[in-house]
N, C-alpha and C. Protein backbone atom coordinates (compact mmCIF):
# COMPACT_ATOMS: atom_id res chain seq x y z
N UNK A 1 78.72 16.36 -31.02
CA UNK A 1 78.66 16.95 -32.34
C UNK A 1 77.41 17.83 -32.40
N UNK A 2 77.27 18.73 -33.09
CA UNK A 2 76.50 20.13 -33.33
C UNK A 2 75.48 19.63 -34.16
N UNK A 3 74.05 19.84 -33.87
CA UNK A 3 73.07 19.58 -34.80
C UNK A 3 73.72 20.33 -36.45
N UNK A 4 74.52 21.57 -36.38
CA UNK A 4 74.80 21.94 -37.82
C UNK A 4 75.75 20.88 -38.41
N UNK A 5 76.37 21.11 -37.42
CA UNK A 5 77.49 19.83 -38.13
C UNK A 5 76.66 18.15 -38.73
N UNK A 6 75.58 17.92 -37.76
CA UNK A 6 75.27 16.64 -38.26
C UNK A 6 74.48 16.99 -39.40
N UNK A 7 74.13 18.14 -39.55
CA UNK A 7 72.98 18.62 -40.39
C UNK A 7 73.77 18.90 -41.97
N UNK A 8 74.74 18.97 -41.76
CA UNK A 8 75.72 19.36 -42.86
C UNK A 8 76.32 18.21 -43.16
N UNK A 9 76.32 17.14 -42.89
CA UNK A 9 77.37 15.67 -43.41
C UNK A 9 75.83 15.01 -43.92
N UNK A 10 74.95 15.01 -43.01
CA UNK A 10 73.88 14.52 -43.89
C UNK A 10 73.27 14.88 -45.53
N UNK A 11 73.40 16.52 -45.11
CA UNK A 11 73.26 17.04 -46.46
C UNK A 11 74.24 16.37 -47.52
N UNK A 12 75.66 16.13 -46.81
CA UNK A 12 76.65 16.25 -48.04
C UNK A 12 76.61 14.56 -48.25
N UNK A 13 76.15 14.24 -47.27
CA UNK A 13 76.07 12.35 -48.04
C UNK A 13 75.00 12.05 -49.00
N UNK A 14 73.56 13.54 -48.54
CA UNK A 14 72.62 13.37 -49.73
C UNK A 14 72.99 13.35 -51.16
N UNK A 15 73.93 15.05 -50.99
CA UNK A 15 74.28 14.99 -51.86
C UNK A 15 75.31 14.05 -53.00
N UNK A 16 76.02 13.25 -52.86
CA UNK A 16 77.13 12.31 -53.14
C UNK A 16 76.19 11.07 -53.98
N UNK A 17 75.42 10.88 -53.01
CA UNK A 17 74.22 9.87 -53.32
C UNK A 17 73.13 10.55 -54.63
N UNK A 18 72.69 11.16 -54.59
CA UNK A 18 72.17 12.28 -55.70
C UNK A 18 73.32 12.44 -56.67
N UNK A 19 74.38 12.27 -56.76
CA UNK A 19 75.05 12.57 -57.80
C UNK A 19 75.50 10.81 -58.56
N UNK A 20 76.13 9.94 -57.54
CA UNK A 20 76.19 8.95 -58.23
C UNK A 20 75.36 7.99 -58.14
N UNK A 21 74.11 8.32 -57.84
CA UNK A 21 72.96 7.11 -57.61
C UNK A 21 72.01 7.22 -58.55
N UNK A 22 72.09 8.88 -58.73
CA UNK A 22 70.62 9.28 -59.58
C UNK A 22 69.56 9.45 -58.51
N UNK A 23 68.20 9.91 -59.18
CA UNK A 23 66.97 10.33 -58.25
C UNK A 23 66.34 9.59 -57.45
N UNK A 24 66.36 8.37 -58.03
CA UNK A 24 65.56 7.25 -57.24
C UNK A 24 66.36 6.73 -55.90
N UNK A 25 67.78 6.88 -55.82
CA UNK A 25 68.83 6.68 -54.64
C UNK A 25 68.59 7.54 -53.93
N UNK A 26 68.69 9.00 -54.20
CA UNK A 26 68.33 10.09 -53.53
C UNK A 26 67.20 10.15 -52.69
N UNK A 27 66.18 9.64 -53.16
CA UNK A 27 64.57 9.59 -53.00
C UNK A 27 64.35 8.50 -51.57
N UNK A 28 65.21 7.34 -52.04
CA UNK A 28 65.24 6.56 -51.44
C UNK A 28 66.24 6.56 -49.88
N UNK A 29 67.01 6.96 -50.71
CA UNK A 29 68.08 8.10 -49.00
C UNK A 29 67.39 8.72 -47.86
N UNK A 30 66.34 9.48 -48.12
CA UNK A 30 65.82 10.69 -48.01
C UNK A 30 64.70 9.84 -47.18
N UNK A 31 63.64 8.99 -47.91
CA UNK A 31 62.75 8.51 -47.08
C UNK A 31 62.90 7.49 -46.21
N UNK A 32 64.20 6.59 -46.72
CA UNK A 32 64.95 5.63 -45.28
C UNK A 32 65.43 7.07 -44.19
N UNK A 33 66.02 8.26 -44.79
CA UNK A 33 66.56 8.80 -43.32
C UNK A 33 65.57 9.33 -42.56
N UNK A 34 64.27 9.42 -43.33
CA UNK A 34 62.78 10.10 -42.26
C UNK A 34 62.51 8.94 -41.50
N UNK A 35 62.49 7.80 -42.28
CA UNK A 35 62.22 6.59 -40.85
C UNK A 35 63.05 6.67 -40.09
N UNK A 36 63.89 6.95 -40.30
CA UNK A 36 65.36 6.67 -39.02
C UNK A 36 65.14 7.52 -38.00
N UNK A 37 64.82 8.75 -38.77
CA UNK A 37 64.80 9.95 -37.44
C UNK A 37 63.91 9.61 -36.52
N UNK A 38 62.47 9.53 -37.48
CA UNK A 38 61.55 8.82 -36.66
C UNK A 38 61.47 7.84 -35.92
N UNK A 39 62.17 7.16 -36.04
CA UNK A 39 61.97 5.78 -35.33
C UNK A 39 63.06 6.30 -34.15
N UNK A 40 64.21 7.16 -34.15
CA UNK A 40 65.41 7.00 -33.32
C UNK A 40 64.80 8.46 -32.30
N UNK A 41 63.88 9.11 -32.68
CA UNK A 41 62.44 9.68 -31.79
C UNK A 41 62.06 9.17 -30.70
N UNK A 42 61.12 8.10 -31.21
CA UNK A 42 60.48 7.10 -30.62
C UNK A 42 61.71 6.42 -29.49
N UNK A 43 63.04 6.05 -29.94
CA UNK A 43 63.54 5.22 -29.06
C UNK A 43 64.28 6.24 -27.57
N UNK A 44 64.30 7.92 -28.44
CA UNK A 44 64.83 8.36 -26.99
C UNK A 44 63.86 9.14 -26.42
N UNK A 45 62.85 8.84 -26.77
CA UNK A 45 61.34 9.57 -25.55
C UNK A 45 60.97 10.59 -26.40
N UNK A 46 61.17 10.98 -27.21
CA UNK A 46 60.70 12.22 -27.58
C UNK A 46 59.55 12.16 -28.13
N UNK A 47 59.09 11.47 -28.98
CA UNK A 47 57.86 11.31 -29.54
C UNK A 47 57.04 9.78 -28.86
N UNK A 48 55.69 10.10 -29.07
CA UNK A 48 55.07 8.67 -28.55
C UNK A 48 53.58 8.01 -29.58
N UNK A 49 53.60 7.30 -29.70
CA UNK A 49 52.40 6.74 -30.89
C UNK A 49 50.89 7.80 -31.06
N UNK A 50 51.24 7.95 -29.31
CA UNK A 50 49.77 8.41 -29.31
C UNK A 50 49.65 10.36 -30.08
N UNK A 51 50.81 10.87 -29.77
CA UNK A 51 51.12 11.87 -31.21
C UNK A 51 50.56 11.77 -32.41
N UNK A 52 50.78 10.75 -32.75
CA UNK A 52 50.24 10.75 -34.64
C UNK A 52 48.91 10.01 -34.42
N UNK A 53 48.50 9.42 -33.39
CA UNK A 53 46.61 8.88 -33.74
C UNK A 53 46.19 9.38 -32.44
N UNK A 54 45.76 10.65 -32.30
CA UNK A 54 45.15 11.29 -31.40
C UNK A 54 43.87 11.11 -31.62
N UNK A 55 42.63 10.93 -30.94
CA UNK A 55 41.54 10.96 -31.28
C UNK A 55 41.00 12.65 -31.63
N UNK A 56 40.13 12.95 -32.15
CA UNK A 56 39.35 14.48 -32.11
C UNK A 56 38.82 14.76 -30.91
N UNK A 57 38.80 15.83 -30.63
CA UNK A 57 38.10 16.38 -29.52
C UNK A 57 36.68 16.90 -30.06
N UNK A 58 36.21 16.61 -28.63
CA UNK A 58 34.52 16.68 -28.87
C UNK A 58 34.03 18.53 -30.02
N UNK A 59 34.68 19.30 -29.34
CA UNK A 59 34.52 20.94 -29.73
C UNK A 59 34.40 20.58 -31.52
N UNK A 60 35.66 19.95 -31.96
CA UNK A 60 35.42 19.66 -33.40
C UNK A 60 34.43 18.60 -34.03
N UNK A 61 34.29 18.12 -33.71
CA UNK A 61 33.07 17.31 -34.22
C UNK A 61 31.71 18.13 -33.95
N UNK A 62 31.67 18.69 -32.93
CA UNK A 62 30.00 19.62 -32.98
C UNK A 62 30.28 21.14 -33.77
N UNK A 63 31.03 21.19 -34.24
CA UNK A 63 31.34 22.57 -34.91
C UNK A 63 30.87 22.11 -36.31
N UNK A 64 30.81 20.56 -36.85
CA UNK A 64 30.80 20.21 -37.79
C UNK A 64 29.13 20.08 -38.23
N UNK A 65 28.37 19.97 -37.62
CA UNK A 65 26.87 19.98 -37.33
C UNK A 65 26.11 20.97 -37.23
């Protein structure tokens, strides 16, 4: 299946959910499906922890001084 295609049933289940759930379903749709992506990231290699807590590099911290 075609990222448009998956990209388009997601939209249209947002939407469905936004219509008979109200905002807070929607809201709630929306930030369960960012964990999902994220997490289903993480499970096929694409992303790795050390991505989101990188330490600073030295150059930025003495630029700061």
């Amino acid at each position: 299946m075609s990222m448009a295609a998956v990209g388009l049933l997601a939209g249209m289940a947002l939407g469905i959910v936004g219509y008979f759930g109200g905002f807070g379903a929607f809201v709630l749709v929306v930030a369960l499906g960012a964990i999902g992506f994220v997490a289903g990231k993480f499970l096929d290699g694409d992303l790795e922890a050390g991505d989101f807590f990188r330490a600073r590099t030295r150059d930025r911290d003495t630029r700061r001084r």
